[in-house]
Protein backbone atom coordinates (compact mmCIF):
# COMPACT_ATOMS: atom_id res chain seq x y z
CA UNK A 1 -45.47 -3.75 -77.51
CA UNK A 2 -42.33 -6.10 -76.18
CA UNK A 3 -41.75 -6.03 -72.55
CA UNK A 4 -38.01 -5.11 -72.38
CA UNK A 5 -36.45 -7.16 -69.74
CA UNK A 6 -35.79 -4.99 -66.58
CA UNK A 7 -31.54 -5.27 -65.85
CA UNK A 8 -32.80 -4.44 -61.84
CA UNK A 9 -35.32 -7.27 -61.33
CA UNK A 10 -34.47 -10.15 -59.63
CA UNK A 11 -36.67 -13.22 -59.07
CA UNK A 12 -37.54 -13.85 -55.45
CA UNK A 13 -35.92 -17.58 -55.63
CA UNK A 14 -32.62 -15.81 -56.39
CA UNK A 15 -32.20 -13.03 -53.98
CA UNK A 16 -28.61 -13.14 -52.59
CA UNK A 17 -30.14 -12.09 -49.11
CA UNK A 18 -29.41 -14.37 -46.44
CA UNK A 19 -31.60 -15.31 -43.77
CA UNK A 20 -30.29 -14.51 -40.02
CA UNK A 21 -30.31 -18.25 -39.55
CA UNK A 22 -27.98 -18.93 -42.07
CA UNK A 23 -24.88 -18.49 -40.25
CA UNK A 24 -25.20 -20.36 -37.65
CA UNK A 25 -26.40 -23.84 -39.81
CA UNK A 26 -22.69 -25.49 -40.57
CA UNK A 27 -21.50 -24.62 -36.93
CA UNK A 28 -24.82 -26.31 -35.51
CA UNK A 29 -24.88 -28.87 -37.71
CA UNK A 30 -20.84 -29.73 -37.25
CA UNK A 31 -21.45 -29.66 -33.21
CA UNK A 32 -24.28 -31.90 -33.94
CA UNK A 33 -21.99 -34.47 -36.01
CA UNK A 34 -19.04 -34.44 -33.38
CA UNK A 35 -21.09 -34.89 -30.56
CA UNK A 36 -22.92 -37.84 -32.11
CA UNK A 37 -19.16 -39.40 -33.19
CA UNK A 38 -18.13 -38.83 -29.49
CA UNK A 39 -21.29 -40.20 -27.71
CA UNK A 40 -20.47 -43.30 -30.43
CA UNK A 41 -16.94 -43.79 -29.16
CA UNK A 42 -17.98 -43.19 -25.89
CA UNK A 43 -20.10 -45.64 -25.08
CA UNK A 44 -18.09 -48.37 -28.18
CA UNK A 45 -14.65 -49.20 -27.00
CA UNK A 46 -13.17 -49.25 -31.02
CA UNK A 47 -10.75 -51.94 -29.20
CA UNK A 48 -13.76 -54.58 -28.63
CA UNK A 49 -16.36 -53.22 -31.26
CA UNK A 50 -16.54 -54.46 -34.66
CA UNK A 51 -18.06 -51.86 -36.49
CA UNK A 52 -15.21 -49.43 -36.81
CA UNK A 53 -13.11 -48.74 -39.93
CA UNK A 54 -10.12 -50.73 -39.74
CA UNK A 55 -6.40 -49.43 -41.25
CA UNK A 56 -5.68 -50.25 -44.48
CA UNK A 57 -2.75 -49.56 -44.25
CA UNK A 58 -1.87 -51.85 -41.19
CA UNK A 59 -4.17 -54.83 -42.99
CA UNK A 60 -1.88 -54.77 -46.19
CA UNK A 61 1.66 -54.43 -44.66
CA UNK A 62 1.21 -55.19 -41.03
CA UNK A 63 2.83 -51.72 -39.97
CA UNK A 64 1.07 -49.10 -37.83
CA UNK A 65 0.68 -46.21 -39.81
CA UNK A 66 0.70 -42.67 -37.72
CA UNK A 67 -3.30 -42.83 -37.30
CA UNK A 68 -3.25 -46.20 -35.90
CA UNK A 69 -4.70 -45.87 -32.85
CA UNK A 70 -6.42 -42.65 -33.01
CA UNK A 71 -10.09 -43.50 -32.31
CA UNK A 72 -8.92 -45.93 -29.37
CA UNK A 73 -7.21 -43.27 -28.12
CA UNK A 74 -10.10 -40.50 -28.00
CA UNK A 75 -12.14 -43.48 -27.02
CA UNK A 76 -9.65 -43.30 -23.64
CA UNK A 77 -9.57 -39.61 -23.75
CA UNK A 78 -13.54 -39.13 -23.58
CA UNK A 79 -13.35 -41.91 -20.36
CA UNK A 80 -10.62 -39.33 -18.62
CA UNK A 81 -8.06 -41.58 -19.00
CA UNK A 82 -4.85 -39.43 -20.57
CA UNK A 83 -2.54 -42.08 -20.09
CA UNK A 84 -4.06 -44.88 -22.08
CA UNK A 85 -4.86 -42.52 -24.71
CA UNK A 86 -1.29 -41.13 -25.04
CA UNK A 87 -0.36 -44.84 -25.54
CA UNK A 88 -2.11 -45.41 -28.45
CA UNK A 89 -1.46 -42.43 -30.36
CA UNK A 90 0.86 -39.84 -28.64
CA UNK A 91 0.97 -37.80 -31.52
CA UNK A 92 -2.72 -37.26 -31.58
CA UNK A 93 -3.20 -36.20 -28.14
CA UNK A 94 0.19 -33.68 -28.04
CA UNK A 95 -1.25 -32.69 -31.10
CA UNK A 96 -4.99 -31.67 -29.03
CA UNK A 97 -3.36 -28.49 -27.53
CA UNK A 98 -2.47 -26.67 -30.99
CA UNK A 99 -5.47 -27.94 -32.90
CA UNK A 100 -7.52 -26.15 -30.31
CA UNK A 101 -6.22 -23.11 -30.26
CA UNK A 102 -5.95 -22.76 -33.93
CA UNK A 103 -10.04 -23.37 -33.59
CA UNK A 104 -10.43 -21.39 -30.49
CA UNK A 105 -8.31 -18.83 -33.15
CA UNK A 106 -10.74 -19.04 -35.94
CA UNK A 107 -13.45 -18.88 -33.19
CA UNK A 108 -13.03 -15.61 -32.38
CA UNK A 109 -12.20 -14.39 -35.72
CA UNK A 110 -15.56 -15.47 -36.72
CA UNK A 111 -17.60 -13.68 -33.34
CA UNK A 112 -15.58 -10.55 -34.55
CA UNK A 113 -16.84 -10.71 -37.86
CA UNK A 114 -13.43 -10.75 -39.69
CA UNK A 115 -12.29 -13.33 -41.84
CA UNK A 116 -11.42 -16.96 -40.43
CA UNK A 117 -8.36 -18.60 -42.00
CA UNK A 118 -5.87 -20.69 -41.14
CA UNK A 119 -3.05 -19.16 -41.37
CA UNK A 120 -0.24 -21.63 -41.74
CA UNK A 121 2.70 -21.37 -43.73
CA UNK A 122 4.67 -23.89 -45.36
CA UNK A 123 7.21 -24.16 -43.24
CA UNK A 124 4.84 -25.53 -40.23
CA UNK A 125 3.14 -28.01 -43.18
CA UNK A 126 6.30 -29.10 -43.80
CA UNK A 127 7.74 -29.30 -40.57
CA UNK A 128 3.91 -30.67 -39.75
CA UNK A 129 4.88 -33.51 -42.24
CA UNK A 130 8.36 -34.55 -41.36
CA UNK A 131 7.08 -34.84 -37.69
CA UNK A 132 4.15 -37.50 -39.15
CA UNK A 133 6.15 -39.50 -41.28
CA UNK A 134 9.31 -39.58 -38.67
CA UNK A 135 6.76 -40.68 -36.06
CA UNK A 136 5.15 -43.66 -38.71
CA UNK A 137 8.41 -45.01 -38.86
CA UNK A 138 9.71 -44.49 -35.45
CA UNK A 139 6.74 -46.52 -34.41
CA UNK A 140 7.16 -49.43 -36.01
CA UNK A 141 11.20 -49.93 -35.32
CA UNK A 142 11.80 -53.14 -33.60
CA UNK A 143 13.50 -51.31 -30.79
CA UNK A 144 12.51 -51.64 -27.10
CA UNK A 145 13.49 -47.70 -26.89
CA UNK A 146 10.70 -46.64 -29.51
CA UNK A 147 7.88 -49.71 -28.50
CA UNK A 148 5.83 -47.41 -26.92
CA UNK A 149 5.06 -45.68 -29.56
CA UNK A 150 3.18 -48.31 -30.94
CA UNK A 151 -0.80 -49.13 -30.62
């Protein structure tokens, strides 16, 4: 007699239940990941350590692209220091307020058990855009008015 396969059966290795752990991995595992990067640029000043990733950008055509700056800045951040931070990358740390509340957003979303996305519509990626590429350029203008801007 031929066993007939049983449409019901699943093997035990492919059972779609999830364990109660499961959901809180990736969140655990993120904190885990920016918490070692800020203890790194914490303790490293990026301005004095070698290790860091250098621009590309900036190497090739000597210009400071709108990231330049970014991890000296949080660097100046973590130490309390606002205003040295907002010199090397005032777009990144004006930027701080909306990027946490669209995770503070999401963050709720997720303890209410409804769905978590970023809602953002073109018009703000767009607008999002403009304001990053006027800001590359307006930071490397030989103009005393827009020299703060630079790193």
């Amino acid at each position: 007699m031929l066993h007939q396969p049983n449409a019901e059966f699943t093997p035990p290795l492919l059972k779609t239940e999830h364990p109660s752990y499961r959901p809180f991995v990736i969140p655990l595992v993120s904190l885990v990941v920016l918490a070692s990067g800020a203890l790194i640029l914490f303790l490293f000043n990026p301005a004095q350590s070698g290790f860091y990733p250098f621009c590309i950008f900036h190497r090739i055509t000597g210009l400071h692209c709108p990231g330049c700056g970014c991890l000296r800045a949080i660097h100046q951040l973590l130490h309390g220091d606002i205003a040295a931070a907002f010199h090397y990358n005032a777009l990144l740390i004006l930027s701080f307020p909306l990027l946490l509340a669209q995770a503070v957003r999401i963050g709720i979303a997720k303890m209410s058990h409804q769905p978590a996305r970023a809602r953002i519509s073109p018009a703000w990626i767009w607008a999002a855009l403009a304001v990053l590429i006027l800001f590359g350029i307006l930071r490397n203008l030989p103009f005393p008015a827009f020299a703060w801007l630079a790193p």
